[in-house]
Protein backbone atom coordinates (compact mmCIF):
# COMPACT_ATOMS: atom_id res chain seq x y z
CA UNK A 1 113.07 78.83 111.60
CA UNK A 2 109.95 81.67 111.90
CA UNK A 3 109.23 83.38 108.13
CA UNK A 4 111.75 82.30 105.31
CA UNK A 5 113.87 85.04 103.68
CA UNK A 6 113.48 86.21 100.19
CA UNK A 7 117.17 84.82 100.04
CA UNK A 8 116.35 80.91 101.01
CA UNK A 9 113.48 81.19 98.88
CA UNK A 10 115.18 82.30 95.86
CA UNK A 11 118.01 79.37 96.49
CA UNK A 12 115.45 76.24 96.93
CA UNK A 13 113.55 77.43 93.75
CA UNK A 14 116.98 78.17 91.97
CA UNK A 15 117.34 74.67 92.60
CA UNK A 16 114.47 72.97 91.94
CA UNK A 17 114.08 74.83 88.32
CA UNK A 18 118.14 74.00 87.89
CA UNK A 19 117.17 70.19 89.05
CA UNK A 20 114.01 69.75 86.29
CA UNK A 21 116.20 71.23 83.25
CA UNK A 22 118.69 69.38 83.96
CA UNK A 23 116.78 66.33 84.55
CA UNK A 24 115.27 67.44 81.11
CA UNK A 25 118.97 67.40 79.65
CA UNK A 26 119.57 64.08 80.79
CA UNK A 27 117.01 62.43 79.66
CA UNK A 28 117.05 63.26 76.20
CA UNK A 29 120.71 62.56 76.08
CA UNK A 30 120.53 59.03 78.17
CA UNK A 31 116.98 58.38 78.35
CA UNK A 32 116.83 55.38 75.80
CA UNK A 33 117.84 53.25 78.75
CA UNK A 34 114.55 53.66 80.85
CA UNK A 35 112.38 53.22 77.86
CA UNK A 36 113.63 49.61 77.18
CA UNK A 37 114.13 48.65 80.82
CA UNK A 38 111.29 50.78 82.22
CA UNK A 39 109.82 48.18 84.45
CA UNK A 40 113.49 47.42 86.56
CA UNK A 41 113.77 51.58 86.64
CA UNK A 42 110.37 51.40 88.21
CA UNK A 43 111.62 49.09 90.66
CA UNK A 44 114.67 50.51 91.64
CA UNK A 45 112.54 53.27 91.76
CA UNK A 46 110.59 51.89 94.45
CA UNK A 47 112.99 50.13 96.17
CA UNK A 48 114.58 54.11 96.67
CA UNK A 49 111.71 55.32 97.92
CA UNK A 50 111.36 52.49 100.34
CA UNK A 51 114.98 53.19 101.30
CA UNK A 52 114.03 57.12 101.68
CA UNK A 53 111.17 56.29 104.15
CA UNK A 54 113.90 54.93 106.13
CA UNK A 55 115.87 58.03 106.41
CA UNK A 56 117.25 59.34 109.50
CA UNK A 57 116.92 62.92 110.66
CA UNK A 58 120.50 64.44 111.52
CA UNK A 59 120.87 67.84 113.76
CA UNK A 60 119.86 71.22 112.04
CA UNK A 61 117.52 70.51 109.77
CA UNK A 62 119.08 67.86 107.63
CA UNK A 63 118.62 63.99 106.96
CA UNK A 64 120.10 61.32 105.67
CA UNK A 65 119.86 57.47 104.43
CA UNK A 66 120.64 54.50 102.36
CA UNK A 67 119.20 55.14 99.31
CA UNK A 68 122.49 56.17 97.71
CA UNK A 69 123.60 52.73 97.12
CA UNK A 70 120.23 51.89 95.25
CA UNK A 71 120.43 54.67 92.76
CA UNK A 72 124.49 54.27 92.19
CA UNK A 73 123.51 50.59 90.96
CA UNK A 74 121.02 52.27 88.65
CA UNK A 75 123.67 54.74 87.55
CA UNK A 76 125.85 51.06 86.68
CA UNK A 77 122.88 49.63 85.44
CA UNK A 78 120.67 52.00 83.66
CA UNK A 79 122.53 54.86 83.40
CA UNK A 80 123.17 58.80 84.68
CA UNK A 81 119.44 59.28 83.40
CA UNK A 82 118.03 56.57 85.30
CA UNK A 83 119.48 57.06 88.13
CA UNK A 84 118.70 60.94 88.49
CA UNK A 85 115.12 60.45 87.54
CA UNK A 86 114.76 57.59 90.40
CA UNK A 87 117.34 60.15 92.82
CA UNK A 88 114.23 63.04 92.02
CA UNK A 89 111.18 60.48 92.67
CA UNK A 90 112.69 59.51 96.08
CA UNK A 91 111.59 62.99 97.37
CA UNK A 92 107.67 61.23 97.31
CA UNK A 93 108.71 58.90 100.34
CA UNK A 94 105.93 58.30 103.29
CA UNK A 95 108.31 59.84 105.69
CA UNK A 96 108.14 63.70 103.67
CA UNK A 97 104.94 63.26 102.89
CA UNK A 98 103.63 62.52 106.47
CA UNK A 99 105.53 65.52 107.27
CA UNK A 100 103.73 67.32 104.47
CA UNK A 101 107.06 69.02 103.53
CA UNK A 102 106.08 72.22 101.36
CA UNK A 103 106.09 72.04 97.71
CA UNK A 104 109.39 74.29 97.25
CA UNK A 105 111.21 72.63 99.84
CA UNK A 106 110.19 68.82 98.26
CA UNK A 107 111.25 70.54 94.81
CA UNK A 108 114.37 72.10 96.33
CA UNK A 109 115.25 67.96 97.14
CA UNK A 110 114.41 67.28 94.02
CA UNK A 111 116.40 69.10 92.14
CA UNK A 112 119.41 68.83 94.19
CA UNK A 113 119.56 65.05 93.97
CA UNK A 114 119.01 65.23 90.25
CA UNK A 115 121.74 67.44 90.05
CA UNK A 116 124.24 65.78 92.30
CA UNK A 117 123.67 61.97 90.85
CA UNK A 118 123.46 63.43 87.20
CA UNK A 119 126.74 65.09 87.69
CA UNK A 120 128.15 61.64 89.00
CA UNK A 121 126.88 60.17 86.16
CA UNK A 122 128.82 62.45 83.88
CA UNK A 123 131.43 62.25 85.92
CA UNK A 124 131.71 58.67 85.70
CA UNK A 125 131.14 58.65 81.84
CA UNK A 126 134.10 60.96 80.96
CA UNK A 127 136.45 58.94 83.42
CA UNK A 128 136.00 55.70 81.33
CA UNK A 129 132.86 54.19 83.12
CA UNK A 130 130.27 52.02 81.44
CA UNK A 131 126.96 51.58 82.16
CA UNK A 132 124.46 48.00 81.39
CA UNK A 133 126.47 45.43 82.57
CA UNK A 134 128.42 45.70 85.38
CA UNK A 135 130.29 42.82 85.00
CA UNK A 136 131.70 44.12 81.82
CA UNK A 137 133.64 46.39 83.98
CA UNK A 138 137.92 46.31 83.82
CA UNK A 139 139.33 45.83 87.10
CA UNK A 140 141.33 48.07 88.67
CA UNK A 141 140.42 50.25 86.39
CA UNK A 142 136.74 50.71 86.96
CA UNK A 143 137.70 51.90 90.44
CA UNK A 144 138.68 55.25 89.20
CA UNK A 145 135.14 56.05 87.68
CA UNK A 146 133.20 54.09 90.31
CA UNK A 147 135.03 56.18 92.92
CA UNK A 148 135.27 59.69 91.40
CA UNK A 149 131.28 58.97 90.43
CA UNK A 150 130.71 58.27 94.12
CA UNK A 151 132.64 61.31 95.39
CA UNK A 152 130.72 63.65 93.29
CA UNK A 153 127.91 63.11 94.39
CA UNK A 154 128.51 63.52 97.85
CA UNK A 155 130.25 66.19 97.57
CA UNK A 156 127.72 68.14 95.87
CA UNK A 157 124.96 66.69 97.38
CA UNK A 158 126.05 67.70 100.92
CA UNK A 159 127.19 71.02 99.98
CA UNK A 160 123.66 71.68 98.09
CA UNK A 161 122.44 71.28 101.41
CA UNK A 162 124.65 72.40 103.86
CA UNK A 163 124.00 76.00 102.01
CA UNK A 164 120.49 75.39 102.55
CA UNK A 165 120.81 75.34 106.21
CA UNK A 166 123.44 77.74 105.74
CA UNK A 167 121.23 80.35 104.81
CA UNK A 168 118.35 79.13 107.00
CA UNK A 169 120.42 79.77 110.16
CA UNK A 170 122.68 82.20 108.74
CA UNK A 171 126.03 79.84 109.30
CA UNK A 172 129.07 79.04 107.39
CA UNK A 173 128.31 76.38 105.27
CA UNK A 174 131.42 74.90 105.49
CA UNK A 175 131.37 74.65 108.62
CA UNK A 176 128.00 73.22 109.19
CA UNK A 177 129.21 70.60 106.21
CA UNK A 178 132.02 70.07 108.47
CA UNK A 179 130.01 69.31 111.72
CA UNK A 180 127.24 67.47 110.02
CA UNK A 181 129.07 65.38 106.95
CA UNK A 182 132.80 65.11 107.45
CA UNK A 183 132.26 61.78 109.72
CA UNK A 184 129.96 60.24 106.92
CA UNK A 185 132.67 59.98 104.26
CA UNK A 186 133.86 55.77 105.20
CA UNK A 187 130.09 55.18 105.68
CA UNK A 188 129.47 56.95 102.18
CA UNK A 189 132.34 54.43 100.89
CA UNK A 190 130.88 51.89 102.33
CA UNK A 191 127.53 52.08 100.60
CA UNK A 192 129.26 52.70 97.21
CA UNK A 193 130.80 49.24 97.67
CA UNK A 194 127.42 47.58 98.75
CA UNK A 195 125.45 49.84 95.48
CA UNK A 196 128.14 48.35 93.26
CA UNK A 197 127.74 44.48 94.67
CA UNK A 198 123.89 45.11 94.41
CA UNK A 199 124.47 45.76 90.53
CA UNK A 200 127.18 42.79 89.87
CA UNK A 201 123.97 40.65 91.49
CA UNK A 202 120.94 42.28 89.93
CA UNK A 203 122.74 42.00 86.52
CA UNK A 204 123.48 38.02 87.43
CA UNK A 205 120.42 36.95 88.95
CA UNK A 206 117.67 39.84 88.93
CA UNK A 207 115.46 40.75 91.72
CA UNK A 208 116.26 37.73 93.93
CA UNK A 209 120.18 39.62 93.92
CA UNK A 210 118.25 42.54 95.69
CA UNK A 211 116.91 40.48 98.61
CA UNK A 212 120.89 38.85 99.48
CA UNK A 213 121.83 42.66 100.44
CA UNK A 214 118.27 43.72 102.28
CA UNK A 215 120.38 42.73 105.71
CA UNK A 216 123.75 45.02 104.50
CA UNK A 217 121.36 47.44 103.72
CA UNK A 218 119.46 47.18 107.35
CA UNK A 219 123.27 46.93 108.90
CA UNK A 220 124.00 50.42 107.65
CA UNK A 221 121.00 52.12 108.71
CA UNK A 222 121.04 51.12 112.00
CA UNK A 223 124.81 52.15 112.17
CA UNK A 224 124.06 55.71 111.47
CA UNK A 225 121.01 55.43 113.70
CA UNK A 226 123.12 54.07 116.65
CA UNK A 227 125.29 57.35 116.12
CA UNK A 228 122.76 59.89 116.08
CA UNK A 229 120.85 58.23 118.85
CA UNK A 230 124.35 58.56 120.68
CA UNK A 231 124.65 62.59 119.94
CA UNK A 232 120.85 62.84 121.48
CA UNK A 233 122.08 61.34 124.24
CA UNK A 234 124.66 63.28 125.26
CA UNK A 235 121.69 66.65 124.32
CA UNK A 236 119.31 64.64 126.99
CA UNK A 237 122.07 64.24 129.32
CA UNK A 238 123.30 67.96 129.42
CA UNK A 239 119.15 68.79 129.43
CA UNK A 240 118.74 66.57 132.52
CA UNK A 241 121.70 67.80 134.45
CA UNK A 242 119.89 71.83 133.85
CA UNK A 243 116.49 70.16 134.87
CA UNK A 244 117.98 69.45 137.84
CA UNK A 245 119.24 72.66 138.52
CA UNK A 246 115.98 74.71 137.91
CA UNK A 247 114.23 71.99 140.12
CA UNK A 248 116.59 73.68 143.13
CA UNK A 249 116.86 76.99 141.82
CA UNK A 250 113.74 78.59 140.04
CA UNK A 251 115.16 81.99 139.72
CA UNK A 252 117.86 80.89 137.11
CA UNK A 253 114.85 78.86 135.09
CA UNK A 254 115.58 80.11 131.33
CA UNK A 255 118.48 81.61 132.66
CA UNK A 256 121.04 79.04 130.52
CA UNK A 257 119.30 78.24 127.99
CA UNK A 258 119.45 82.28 127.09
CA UNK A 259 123.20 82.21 127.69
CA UNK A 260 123.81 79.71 125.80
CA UNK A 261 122.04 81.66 123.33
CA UNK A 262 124.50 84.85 123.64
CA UNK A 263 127.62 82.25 123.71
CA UNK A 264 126.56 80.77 120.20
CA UNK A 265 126.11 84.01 118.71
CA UNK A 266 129.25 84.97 119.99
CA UNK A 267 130.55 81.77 118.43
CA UNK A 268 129.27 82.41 115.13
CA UNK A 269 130.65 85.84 114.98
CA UNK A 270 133.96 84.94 115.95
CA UNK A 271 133.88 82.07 113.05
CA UNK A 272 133.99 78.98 115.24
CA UNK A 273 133.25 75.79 114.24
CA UNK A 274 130.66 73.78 113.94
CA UNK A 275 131.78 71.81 116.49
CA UNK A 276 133.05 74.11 118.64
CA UNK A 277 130.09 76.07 119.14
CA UNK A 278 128.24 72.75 119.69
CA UNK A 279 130.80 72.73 122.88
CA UNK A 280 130.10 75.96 123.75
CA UNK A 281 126.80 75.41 123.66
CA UNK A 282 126.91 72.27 126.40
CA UNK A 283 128.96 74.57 128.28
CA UNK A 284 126.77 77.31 128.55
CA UNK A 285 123.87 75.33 129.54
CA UNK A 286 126.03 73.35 132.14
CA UNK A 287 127.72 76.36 133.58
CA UNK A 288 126.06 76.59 136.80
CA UNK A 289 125.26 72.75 137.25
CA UNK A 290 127.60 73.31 140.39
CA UNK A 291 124.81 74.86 142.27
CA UNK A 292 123.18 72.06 142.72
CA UNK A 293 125.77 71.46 145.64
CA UNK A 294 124.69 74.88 147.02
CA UNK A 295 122.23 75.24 149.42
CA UNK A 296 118.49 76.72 148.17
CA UNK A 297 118.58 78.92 150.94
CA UNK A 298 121.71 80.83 150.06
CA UNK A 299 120.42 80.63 146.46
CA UNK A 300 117.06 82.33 146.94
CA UNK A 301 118.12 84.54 150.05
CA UNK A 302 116.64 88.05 148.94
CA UNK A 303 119.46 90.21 151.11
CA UNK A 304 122.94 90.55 150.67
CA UNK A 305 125.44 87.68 151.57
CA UNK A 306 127.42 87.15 154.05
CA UNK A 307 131.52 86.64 153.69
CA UNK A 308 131.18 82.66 154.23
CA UNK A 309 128.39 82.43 151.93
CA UNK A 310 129.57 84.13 149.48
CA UNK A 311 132.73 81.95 149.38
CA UNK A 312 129.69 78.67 149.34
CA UNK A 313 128.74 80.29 145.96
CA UNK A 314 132.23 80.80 145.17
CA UNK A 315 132.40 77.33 144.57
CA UNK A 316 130.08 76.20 142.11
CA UNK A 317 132.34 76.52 139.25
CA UNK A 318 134.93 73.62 140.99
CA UNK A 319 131.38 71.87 141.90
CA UNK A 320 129.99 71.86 138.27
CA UNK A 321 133.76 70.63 137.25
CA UNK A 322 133.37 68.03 139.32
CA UNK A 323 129.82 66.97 138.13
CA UNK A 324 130.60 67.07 134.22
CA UNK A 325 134.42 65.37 135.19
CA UNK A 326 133.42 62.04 134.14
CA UNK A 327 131.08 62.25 131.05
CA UNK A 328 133.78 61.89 128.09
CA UNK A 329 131.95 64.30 125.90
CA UNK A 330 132.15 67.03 128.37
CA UNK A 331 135.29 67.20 128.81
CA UNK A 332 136.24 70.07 126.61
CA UNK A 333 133.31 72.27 128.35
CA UNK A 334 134.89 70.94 131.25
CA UNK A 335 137.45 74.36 131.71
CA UNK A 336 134.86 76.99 130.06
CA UNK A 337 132.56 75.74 133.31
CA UNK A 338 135.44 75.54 135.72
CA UNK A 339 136.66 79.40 134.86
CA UNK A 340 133.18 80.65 133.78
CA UNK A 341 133.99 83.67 136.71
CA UNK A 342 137.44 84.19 136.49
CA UNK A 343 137.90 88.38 135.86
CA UNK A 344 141.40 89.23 132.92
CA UNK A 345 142.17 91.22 135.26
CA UNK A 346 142.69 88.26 137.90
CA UNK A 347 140.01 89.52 140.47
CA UNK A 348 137.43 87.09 139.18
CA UNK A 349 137.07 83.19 141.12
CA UNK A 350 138.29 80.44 141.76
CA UNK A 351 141.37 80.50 140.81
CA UNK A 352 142.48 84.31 140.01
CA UNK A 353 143.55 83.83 136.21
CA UNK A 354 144.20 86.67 134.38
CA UNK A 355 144.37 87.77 130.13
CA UNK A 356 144.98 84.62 127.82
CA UNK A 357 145.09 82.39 131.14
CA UNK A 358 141.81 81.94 130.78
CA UNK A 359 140.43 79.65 128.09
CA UNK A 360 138.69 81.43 125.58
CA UNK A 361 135.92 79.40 125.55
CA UNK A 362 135.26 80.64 129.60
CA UNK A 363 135.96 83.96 128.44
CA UNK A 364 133.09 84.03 126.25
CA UNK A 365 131.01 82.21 128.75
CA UNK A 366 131.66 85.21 131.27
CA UNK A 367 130.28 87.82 128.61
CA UNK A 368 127.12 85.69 127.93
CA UNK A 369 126.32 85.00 132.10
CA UNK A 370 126.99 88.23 133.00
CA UNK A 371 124.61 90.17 130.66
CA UNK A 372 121.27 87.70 131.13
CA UNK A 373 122.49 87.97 134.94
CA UNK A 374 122.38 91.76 134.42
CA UNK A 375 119.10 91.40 132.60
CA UNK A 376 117.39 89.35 134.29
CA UNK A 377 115.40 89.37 138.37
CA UNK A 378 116.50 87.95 141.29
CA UNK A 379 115.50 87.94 145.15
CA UNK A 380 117.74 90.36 145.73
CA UNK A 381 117.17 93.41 142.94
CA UNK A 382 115.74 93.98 140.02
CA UNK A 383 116.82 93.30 136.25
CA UNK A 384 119.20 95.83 134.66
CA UNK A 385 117.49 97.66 131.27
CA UNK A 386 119.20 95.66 128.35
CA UNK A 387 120.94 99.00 127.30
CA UNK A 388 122.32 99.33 130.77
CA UNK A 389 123.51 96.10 130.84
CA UNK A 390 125.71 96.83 127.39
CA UNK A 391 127.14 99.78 128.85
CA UNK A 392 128.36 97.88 132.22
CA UNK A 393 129.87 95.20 129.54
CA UNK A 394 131.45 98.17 128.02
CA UNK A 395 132.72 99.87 131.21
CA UNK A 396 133.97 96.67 132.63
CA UNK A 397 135.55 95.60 129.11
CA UNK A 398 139.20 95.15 129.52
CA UNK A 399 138.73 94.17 133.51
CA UNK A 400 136.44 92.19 134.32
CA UNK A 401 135.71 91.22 130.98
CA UNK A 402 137.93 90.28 127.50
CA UNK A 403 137.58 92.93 125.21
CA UNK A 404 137.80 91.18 121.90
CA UNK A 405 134.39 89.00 123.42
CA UNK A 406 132.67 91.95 124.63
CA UNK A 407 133.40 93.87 121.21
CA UNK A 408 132.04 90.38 119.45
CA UNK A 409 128.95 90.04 121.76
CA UNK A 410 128.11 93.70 120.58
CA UNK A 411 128.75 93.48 117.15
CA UNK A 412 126.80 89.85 117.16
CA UNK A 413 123.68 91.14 118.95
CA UNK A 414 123.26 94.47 116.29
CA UNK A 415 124.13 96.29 119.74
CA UNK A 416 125.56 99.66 117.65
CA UNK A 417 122.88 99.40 114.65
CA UNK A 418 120.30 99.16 117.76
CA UNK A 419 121.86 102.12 118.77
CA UNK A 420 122.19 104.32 115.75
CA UNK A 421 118.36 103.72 115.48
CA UNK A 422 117.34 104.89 118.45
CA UNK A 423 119.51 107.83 118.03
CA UNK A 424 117.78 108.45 114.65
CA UNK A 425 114.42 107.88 116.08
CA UNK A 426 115.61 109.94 119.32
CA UNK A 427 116.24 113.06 116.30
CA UNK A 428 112.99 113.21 114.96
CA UNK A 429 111.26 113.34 117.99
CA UNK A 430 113.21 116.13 118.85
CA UNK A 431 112.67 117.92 115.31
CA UNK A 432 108.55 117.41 115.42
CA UNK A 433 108.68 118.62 119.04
């Protein structure tokens, strides 16, 4: 993530200082609770922090576990006090610490989980909830509470968050919160079900309750392991298939990881998805897997090529198609590698398309390719200066390539603020001289 920015630093210590006040509110309002049941606090405490060591790392920066449904039976049990104060403590896990996490960063956790479970706390107060004894609770009507109590803080939680990587990688938070926590709202149900059962049996039979639901507990951890181990997967898979084409051609070595590059910023600037940029991504990287069915000695032949092969390169596109046909997560990168060369103005390959014909998703593609191609060596000439290479994007824009992606690519990659510089800096060279 290279140097933080005075921005993200102001946020996590925004947070952490908003976290301890109003951790400092809450206790003085609720805090009778932990001094006459201090020791079970301390050992839901613990049992959180056990459940925080646990936690599994998502994509971009964030993490997640099962300690939510310990702290929600605090907030039953003990209270919105409680339950903060053990939410905060759960930042001193083995797993952070290992890591040796900075000090803003474990306060910026901190304070965001006091926040988030004090606010469900409130929540569930002024919606008719009751904390102590959870069997005390009026059914149906303790679902209301229970499940706007639950909803707050995941909402805020993952929002706190999602900003946080947000600003580190200068995204849309919604749409990262999108990407990363839209699927986790029935698991997030789930566990409020299971925290609310662990309370009913703590309050009935004490610590021996706990043990009954150590095995739920294990069941959903491993089912959000099982799906991140699934999207690493399909990263390894893409990664292998590239491998595999750098083992046969080491001229394009680099060469899509740096498209892929251009296509996310591209991406971002048009205001893609999460998701969809994740796509682009495997497309990018995949889009000259079809290679591999090319022979290395048309692929590293340092003259021109001949008519017939020419037309052997021609095919790559249909070959990477082909290659990526059968993996069901590829399938939507499936047409951005198929018509990666196709021209708007229909002189491209393989199949002529022209304008709007062409998925957008390929149209972006051909923008990204074709300015590392320009920019970078190969047998057969020398790389294009970077400038250079923008102004044959800009010449070609509207033929060979869309003009709404090249106009994007420029405006993504600082292209005209580069330039202005350099004019400036071009001015007072001229002036001294």
């Amino acid at each position: 993530m290279g140097r933080a920015s005075p921005g993200f630093q102001n946020y996590r210590l925004a947070v952490a200082l908003g976290g301890l006040f109003f951790l400092a509110f809450l206790l003085m309002r609720w805090g009778q609770a932990i001094a006459r049941d201090w020791p079970e606090v301390l050992l839901f405490a613990f049992l959180s922090i056990v459940s925080e060591s646990l936690k599994i790392n998502l994509q971009k920066s964030a993490a997640m576990s099962v300690s939510f449904l310990v702290t929600f039976s605090a907030l039953l049990l003990f209270g919105p006090a409680a339950a903060a104060l053990i939410e905060a403590v759960s930042v001193f896990n083995w797993d952070d610490l290992r890591l040796r996490l900075p000090a803003l960063t474990m306060g910026f956790n901190a304070g965001q989980l006091a926040i988030s479970m004090g606010l469900a706390g409130i929540v569930y107060l002024l919606a008719g909830g009751t904390y102590g004894n959870p069997s005390h609770l009026s059914y149906p009507f303790a679902l209301l509470p229970i499940f706007l109590a639950a909803a707050t803080f995941f909402l805020a939680n993952t929002f706190f968050v999602s900003i946080y990587v947000g600003i580190a990688e200068d995204s849309s938070p919604l749409s990262i919160w999108a990407y990363q926590y839209e699927w986790m709202v029935p698991n997030h149900l789930a566990l409020t079900v299971i925290g609310v059962v662990l309370a009913y049996l703590y309050s009935g039979t004490g610590a021996v309750g706990i043990s009954l639901l150590i095995i739920p507990l294990l069941i959903a951890r491993q089912t959000f392991q099982v799906y991140m181990k699934l999207k690493n997967a399909y990263l390894e898979t893409v990664r292998s298939l590239v491998q595999a084409l750098e083992a046969k051609d080491p001229y394009t070595r680099g060469h899509s990881e740096r498209v892929a590059e251009y296509a996310e910023k591209i991406a971002r600037y048009m205001k893609f998805s999460e998701a969809m940029i994740e796509m682009i991504r495997y497309a990018a990287l995949l889009h000259d897997v079809g290679k591999i069915g090319v022979s290395r000695k048309i692929l590293s032949k340092p003259g021109k090529l001949s008519s017939d092969e020419y037309q052997l390169i021609q095919e790559h596109p249909k070959i990477g198609a082909q290659i990526i046909h059968e993996v069901d997560f590829l399938r939507e990168p499936l047409s951005a590698v198929l018509y990666h060369h196709e021209h708007v103005d229909g002189n491209g390959y393989a199949f002529g398309l022209k304008g709007e014909e062409i998925p957008l998703m390929a149209r972006i593609l051909t923008v990204a390719d074709s300015f590392d191609a320009m920019t970078s060596a190969r047998p057969y000439r020398n790389a294009m200066s970077v400038e250079d290479a923008y102004h044959e994007l800009i010449r070609c824009s509207g033929s060979q390539f869309d003009s709404a992606t090249v106009q994007a690519f420029l405006d993504a990659t600082d292209y005209y603020q580069e330039l202005e510089s350099r004019k400036g800096a071009e001015e007072v060279v001229t002036e001294k001289t």
